[in-house]
PDB file of N, CA and C in Angstrom:
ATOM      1  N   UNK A   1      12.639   0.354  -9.980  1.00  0.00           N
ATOM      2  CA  UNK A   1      11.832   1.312  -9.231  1.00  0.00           C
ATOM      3  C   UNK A   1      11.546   2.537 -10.099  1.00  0.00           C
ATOM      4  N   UNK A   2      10.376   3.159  -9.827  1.00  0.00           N
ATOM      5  CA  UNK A   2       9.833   3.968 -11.117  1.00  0.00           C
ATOM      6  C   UNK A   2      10.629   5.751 -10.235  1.00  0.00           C
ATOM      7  N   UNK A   3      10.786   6.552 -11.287  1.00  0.00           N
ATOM      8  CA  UNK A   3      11.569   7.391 -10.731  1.00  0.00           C
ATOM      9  C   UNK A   3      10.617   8.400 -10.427  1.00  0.00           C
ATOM     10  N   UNK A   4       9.205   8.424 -11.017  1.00  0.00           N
ATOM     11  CA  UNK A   4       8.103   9.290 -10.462  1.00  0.00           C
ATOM     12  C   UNK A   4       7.902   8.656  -9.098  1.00  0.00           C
ATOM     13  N   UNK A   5       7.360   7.742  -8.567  1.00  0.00           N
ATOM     14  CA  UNK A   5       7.320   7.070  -7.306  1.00  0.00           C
ATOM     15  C   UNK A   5       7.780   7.679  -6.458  1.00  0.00           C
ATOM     16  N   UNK A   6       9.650   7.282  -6.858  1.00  0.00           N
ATOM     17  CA  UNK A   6      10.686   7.982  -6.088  1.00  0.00           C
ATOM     18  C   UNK A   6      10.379   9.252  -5.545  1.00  0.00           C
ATOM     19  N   UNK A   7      10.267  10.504  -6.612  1.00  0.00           N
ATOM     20  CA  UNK A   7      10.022  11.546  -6.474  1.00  0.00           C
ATOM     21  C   UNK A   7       8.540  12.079  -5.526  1.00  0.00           C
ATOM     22  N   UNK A   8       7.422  11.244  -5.461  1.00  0.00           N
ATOM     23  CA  UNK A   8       6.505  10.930  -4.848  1.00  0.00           C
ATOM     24  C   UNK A   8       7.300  11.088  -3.289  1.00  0.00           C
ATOM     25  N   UNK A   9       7.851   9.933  -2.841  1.00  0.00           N
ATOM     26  CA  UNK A   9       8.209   9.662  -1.968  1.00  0.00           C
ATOM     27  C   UNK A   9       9.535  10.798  -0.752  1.00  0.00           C
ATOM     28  N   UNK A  10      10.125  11.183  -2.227  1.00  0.00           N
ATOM     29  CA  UNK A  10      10.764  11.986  -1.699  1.00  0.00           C
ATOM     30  C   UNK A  10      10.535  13.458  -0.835  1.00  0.00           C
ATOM     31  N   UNK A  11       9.083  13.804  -1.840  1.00  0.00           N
ATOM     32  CA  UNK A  11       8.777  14.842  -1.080  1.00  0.00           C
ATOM     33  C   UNK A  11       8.048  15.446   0.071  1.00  0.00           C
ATOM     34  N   UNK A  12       7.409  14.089   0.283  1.00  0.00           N
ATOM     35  CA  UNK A  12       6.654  13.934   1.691  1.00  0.00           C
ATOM     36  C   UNK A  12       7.291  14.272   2.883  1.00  0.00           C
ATOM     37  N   UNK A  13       6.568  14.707   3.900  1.00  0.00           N
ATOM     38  CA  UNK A  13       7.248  15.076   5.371  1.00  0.00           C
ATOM     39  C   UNK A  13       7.609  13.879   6.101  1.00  0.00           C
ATOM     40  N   UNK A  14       8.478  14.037   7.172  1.00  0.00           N
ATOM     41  CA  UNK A  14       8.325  13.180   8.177  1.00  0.00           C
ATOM     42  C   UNK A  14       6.938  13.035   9.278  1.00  0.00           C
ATOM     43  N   UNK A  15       6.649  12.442   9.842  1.00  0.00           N
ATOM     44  CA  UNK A  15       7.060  10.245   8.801  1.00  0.00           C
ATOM     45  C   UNK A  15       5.770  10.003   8.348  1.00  0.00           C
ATOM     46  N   UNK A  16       5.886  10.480   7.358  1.00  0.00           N
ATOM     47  CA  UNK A  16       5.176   9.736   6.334  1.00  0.00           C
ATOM     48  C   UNK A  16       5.942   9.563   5.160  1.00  0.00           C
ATOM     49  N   UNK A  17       6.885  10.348   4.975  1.00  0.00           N
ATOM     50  CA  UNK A  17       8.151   9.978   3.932  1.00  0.00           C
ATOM     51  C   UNK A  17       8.923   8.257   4.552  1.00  0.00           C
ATOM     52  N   UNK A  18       8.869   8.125   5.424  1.00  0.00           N
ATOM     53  CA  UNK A  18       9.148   7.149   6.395  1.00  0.00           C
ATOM     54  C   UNK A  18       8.619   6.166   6.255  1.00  0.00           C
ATOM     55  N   UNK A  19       7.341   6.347   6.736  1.00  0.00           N
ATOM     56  CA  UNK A  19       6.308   5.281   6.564  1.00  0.00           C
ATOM     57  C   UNK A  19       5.849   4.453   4.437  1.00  0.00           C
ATOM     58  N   UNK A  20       6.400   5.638   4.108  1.00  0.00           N
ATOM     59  CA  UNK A  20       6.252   5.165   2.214  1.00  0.00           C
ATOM     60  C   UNK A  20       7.421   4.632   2.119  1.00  0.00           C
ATOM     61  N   UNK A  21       8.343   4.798   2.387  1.00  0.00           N
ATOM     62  CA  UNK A  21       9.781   4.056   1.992  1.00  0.00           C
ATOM     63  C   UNK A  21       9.562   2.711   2.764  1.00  0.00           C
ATOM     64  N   UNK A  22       9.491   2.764   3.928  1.00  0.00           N
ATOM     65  CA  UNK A  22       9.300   1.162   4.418  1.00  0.00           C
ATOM     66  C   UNK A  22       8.193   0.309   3.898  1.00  0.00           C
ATOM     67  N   UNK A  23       6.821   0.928   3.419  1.00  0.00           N
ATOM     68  CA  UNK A  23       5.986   0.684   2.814  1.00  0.00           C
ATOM     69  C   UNK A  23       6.226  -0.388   1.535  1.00  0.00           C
ATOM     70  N   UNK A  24       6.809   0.478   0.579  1.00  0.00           N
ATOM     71  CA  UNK A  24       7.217   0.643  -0.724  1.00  0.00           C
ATOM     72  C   UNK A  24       8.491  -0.944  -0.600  1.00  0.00           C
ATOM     73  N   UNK A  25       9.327  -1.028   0.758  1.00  0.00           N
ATOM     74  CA  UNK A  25      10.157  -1.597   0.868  1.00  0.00           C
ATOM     75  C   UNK A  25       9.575  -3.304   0.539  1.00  0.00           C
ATOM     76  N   UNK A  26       8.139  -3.505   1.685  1.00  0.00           N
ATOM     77  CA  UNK A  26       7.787  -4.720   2.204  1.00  0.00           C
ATOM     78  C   UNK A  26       7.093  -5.029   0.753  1.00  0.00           C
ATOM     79  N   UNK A  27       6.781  -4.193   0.029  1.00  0.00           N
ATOM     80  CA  UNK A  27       5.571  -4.502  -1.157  1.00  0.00           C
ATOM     81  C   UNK A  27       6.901  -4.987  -1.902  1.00  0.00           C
ATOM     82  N   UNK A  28       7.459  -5.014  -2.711  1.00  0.00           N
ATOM     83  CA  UNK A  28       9.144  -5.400  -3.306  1.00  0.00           C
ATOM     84  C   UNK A  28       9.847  -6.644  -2.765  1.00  0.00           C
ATOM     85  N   UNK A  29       9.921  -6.567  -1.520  1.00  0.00           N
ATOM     86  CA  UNK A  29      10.067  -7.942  -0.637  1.00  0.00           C
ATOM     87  C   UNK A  29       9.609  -9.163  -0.930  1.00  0.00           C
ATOM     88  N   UNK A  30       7.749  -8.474  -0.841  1.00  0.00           N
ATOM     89  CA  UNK A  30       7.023  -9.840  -1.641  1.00  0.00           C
ATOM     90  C   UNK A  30       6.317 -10.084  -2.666  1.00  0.00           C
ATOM     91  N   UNK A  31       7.056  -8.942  -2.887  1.00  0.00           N
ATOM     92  CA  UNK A  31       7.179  -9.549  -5.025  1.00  0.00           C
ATOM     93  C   UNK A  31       8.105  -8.238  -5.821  1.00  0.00           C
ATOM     94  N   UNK A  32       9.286  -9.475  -5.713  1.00  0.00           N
ATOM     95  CA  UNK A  32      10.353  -8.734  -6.354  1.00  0.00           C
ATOM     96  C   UNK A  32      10.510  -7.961  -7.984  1.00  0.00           C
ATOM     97  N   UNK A  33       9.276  -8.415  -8.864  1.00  0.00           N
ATOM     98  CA  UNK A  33       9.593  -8.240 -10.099  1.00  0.00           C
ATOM     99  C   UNK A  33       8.061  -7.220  -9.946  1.00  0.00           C
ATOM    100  N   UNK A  34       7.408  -6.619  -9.036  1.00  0.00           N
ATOM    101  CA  UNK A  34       6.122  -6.335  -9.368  1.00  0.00           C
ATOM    102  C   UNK A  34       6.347  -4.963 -10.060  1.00  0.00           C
ATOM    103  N   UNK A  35       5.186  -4.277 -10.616  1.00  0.00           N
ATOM    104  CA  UNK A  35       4.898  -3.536 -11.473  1.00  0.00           C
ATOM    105  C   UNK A  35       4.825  -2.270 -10.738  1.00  0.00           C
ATOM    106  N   UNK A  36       5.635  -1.073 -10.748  1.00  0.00           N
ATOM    107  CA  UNK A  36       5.596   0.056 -10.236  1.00  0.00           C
ATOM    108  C   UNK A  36       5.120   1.165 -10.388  1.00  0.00           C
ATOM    109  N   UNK A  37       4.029   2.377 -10.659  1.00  0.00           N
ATOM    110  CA  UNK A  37       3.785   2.948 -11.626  1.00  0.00           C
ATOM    111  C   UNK A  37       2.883   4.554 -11.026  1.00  0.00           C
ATOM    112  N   UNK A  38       2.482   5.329 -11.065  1.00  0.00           N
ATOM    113  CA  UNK A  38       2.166   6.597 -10.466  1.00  0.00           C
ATOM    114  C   UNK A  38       0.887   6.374 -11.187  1.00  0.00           C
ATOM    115  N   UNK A  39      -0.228   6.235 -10.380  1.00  0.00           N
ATOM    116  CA  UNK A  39      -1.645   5.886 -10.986  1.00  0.00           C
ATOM    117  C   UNK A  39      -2.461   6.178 -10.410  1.00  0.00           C
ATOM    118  N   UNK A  40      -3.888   7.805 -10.002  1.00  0.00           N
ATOM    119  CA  UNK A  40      -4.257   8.781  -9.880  1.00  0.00           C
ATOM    120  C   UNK A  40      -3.433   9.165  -8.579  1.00  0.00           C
ATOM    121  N   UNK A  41      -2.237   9.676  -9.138  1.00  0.00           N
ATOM    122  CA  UNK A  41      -1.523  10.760  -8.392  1.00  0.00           C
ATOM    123  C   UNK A  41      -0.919  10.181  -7.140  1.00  0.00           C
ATOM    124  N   UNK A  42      -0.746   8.544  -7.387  1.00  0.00           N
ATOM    125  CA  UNK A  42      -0.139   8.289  -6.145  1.00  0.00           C
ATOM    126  C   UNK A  42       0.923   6.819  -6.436  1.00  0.00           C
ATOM    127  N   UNK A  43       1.562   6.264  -5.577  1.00  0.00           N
ATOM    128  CA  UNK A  43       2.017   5.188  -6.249  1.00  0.00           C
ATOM    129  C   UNK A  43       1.142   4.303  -6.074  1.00  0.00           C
ATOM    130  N   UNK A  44       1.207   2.739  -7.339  1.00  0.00           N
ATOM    131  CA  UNK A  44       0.137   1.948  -7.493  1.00  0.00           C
ATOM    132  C   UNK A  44       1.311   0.918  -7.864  1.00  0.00           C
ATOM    133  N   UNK A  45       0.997  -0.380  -7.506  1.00  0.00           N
ATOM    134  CA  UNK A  45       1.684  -1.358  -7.943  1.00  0.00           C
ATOM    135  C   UNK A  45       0.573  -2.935  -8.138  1.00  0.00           C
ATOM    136  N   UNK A  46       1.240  -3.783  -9.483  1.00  0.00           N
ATOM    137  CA  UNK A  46       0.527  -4.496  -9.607  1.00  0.00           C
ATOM    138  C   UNK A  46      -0.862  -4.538 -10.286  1.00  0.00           C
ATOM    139  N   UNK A  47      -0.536  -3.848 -11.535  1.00  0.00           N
ATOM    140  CA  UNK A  47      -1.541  -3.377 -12.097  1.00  0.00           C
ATOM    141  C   UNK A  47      -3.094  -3.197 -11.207  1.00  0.00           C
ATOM    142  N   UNK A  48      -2.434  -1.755 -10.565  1.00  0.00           N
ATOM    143  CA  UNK A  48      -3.699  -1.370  -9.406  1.00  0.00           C
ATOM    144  C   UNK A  48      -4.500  -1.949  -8.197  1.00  0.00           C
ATOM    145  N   UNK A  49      -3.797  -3.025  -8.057  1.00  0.00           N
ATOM    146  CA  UNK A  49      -4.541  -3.972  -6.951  1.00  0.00           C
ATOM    147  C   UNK A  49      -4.025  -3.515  -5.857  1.00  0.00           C
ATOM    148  N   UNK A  50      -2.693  -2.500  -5.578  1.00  0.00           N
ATOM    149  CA  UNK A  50      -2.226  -1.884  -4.365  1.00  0.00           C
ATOM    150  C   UNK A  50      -2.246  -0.659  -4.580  1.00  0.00           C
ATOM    151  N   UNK A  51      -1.977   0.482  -3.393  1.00  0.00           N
ATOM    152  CA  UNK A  51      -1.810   1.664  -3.942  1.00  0.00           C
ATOM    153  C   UNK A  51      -1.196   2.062  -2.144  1.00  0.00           C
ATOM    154  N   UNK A  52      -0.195   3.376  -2.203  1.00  0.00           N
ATOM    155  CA  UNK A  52      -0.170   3.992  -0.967  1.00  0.00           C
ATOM    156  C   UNK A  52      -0.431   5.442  -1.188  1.00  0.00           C
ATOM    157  N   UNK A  53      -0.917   6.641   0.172  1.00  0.00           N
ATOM    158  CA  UNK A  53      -1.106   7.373  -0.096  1.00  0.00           C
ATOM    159  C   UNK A  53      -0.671   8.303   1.170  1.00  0.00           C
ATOM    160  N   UNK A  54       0.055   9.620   0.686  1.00  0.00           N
ATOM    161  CA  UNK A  54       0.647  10.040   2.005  1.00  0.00           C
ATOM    162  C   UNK A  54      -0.304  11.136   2.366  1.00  0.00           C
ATOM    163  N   UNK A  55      -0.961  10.879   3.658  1.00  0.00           N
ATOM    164  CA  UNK A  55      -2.231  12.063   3.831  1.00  0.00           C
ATOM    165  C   UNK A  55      -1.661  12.826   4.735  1.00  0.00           C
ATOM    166  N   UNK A  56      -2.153  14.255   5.555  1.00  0.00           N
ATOM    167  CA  UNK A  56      -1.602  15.020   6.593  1.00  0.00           C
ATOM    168  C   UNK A  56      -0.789  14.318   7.782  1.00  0.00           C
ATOM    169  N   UNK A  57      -1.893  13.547   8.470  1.00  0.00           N
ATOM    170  CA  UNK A  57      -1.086  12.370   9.750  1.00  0.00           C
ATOM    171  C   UNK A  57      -0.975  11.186   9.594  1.00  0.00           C
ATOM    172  N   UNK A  58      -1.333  10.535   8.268  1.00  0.00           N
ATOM    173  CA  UNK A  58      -0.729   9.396   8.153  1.00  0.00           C
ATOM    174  C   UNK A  58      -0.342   8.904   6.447  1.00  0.00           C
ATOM    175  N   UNK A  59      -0.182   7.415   6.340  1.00  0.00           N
ATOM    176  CA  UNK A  59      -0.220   6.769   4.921  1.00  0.00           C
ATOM    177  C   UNK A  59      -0.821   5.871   4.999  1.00  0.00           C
ATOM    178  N   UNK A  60      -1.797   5.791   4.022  1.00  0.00           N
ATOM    179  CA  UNK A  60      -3.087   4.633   4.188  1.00  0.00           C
ATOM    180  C   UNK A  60      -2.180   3.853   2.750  1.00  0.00           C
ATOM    181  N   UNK A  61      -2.233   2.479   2.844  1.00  0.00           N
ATOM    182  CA  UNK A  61      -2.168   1.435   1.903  1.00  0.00           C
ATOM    183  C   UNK A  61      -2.976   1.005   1.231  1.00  0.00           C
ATOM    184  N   UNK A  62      -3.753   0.969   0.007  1.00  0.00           N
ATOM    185  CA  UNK A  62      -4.871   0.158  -0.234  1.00  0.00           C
ATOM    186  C   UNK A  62      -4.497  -0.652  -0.914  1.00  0.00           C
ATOM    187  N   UNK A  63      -5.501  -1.703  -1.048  1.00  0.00           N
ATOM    188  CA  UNK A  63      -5.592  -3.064  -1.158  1.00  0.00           C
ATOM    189  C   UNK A  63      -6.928  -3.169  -2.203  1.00  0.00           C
ATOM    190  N   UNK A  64      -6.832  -3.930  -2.918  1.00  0.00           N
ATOM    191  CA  UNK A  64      -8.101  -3.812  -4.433  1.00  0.00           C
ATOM    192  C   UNK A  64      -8.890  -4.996  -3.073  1.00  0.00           C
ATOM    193  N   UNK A  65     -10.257  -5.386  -3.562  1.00  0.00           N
ATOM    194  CA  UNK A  65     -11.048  -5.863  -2.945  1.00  0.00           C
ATOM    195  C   UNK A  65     -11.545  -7.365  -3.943  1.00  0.00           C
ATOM    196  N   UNK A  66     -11.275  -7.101  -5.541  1.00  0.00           N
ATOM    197  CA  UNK A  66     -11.670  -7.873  -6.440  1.00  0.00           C
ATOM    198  C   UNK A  66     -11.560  -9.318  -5.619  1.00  0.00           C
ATOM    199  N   UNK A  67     -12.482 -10.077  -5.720  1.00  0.00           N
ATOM    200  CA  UNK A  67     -12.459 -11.778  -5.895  1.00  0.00           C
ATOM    201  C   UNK A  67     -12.306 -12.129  -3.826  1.00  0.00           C
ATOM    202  N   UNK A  68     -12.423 -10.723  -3.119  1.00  0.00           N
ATOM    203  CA  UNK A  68     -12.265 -11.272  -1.808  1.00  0.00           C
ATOM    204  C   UNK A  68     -13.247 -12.029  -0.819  1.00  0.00           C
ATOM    205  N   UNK A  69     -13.707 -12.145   0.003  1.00  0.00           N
ATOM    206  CA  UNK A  69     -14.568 -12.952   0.459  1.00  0.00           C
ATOM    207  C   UNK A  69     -15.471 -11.497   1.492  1.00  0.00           C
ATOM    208  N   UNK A  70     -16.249 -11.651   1.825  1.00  0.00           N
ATOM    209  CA  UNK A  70     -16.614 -10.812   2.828  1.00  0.00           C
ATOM    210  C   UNK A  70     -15.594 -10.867   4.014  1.00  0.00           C
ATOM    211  N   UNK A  71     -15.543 -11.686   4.491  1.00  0.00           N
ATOM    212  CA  UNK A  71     -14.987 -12.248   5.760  1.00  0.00           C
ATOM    213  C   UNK A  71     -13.119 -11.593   5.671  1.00  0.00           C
ATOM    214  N   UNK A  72     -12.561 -12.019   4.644  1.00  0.00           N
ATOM    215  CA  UNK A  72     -11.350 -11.245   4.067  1.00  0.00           C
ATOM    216  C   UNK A  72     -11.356 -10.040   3.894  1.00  0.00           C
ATOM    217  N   UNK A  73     -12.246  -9.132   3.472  1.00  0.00           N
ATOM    218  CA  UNK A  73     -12.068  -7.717   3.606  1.00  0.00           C
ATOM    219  C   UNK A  73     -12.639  -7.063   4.780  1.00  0.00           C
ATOM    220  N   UNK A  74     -13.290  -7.919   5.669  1.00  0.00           N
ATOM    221  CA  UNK A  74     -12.788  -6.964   7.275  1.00  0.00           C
ATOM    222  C   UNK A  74     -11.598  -7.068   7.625  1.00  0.00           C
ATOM    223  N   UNK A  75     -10.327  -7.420   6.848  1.00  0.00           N
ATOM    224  CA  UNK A  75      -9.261  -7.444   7.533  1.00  0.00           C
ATOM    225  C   UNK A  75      -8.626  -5.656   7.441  1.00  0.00           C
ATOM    226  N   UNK A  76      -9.731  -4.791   6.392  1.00  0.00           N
ATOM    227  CA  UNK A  76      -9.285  -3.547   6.140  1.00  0.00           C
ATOM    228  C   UNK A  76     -10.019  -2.530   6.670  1.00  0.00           C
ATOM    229  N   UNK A  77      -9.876  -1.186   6.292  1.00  0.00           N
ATOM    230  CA  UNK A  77     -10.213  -0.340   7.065  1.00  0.00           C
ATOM    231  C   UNK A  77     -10.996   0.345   5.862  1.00  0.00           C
ATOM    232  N   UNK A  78     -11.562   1.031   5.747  1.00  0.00           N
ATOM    233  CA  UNK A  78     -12.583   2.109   4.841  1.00  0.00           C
ATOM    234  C   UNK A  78     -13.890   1.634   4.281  1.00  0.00           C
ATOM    235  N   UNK A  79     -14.785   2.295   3.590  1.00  0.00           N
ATOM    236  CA  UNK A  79     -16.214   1.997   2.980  1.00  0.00           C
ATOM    237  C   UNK A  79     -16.348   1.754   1.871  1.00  0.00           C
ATOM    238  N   UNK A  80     -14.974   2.142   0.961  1.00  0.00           N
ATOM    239  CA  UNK A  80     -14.642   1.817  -0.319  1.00  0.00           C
ATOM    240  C   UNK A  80     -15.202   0.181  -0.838  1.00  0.00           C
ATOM    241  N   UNK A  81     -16.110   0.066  -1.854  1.00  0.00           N
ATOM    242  CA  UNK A  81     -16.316  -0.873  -3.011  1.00  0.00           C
ATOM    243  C   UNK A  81     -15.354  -1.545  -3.553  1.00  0.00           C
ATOM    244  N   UNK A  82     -14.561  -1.442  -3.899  1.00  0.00           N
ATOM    245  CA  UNK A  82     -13.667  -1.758  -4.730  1.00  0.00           C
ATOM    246  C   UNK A  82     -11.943  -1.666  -4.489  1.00  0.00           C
ATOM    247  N   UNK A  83     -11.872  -0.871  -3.568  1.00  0.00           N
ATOM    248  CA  UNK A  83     -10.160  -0.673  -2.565  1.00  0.00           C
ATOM    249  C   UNK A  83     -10.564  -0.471  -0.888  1.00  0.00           C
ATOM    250  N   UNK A  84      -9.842  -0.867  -0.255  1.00  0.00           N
ATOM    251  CA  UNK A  84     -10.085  -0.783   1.281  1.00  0.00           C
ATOM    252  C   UNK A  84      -8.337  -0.763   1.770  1.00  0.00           C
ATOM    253  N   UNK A  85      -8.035  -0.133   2.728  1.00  0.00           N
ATOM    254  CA  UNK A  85      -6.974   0.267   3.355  1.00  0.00           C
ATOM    255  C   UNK A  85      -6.468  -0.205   4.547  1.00  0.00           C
ATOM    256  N   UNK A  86      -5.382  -0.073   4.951  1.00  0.00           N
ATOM    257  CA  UNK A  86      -4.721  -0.062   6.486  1.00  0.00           C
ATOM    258  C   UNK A  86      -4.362   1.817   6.527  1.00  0.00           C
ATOM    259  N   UNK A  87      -4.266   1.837   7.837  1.00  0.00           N
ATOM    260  CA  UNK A  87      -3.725   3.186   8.138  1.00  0.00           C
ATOM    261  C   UNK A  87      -2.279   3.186   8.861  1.00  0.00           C
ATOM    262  N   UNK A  88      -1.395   3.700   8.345  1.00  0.00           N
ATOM    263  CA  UNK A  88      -0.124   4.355   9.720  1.00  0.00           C
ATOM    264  C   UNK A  88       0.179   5.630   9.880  1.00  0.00           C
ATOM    265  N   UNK A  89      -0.050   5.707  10.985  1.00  0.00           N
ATOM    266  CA  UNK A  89       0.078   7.384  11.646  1.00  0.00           C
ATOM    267  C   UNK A  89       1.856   7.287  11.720  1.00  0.00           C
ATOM    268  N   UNK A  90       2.348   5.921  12.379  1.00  0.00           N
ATOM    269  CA  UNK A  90       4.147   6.121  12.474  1.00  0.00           C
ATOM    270  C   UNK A  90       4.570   4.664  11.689  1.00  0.00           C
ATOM    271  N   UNK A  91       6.121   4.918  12.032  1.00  0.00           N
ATOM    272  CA  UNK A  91       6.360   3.282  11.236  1.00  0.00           C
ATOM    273  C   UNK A  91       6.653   2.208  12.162  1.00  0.00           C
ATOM    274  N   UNK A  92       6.041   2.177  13.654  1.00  0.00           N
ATOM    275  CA  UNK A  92       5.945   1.308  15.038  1.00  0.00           C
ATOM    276  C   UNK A  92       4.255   0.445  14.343  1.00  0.00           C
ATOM    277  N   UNK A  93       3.459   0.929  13.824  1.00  0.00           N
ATOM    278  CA  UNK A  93       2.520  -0.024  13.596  1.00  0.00           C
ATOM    279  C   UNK A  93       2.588  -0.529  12.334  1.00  0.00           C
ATOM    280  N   UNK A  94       3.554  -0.194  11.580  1.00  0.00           N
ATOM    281  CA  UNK A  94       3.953  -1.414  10.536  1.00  0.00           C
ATOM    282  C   UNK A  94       4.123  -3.020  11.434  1.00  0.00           C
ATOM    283  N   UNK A  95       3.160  -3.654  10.468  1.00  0.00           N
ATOM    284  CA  UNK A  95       3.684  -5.066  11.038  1.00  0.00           C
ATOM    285  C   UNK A  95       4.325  -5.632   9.475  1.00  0.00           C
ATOM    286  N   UNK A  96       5.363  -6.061   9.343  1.00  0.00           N
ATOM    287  CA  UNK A  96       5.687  -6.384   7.711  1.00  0.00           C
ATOM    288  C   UNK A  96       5.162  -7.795   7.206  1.00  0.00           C
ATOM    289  N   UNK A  97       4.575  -8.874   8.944  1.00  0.00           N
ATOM    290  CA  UNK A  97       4.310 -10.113   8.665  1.00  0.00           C
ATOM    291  C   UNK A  97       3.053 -10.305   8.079  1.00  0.00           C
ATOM    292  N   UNK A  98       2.023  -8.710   8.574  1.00  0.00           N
ATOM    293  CA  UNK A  98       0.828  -8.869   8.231  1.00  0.00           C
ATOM    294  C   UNK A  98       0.911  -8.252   6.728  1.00  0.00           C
ATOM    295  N   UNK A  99       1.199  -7.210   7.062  1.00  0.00           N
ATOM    296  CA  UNK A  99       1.110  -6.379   5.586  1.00  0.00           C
ATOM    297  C   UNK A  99       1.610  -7.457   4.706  1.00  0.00           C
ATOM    298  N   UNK A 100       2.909  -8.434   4.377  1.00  0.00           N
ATOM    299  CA  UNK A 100       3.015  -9.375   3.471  1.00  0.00           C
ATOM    300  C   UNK A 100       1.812 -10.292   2.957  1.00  0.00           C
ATOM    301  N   UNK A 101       1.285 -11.050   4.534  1.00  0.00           N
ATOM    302  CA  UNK A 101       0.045 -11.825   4.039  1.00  0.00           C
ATOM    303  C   UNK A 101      -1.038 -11.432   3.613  1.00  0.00           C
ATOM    304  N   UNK A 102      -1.136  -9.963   3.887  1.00  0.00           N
ATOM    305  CA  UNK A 102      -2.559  -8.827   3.329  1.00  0.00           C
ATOM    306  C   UNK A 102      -1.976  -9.177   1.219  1.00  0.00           C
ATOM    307  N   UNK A 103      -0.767  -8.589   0.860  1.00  0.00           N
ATOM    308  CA  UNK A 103      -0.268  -8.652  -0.127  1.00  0.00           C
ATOM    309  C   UNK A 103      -0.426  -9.672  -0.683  1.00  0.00           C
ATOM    310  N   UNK A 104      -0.094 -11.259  -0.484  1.00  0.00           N
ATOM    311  CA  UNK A 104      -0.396 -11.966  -0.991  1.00  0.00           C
ATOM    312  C   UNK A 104      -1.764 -12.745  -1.240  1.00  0.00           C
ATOM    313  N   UNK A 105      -2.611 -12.192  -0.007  1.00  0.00           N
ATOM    314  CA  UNK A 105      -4.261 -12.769  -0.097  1.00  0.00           C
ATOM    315  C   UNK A 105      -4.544 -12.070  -1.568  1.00  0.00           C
ATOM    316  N   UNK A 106      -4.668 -10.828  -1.685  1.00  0.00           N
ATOM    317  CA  UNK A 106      -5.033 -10.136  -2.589  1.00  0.00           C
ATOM    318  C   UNK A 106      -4.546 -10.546  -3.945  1.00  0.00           C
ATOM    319  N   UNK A 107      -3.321 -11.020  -4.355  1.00  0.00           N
ATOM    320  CA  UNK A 107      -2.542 -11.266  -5.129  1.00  0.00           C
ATOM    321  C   UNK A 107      -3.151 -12.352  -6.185  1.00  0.00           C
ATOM    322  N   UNK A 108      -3.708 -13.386  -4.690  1.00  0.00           N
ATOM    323  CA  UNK A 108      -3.901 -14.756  -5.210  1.00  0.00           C
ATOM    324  C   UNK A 108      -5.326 -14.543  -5.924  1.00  0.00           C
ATOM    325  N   UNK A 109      -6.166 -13.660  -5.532  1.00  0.00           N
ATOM    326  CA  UNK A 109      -7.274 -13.705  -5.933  1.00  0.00           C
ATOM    327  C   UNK A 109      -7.648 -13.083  -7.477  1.00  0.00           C
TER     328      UNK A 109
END
């Protein structure tokens, strides 16, 4: 685990300090050896194909878009080209079954 990340994580409020640690948890889960790294000012894993970000009321996750289908990236949220997101305001709408299979669609592509 990268110790800038950490420090990332650490200094956030509640819960969104909350919501990045459980975050940070499920991405590690399903893929134990992945790449950890502070990449424009936020954490990024997987040479950039993920990223989380802790905003005022929530933490948006993004997700790279490369190689997806149309139909596959309405599974996200934003207008972004090239990254598209989930949002959590708390850590009750974490689902870890979805967020995993979001992780690995992207992965494979």
């Amino acid at each position: 685990m990268d110790k800038e990340v950490t420090g990332y994580i650490e200094k956030q409020k509640s819960p969104q300090k909350e919501i990045c640690q459980k975050l940070r948890k499920i991405i590690f889960k399903t893929f134990p050896n992945i790449a950890e790294e502070m990449k424009w000012g936020v954490p990024s894993y997987g040479d950039g194909r993920y990223y989380f970000v802790a905003l005022k009321t929530h933490v948006n996750l993004g997700f790279s878009l490369k190689g997806l289908t149309k139909k596959e990236q309405e599974q996200f949220d934003g207008g972004g080209k090239t990254m598209k997101h989930l949002e959590f305001p708390s850590l009750k709408e974490i689902d870890e079954k979805k967020i995993a299979k979001l992780l690995k669609l992207v992965m494979k592509k």
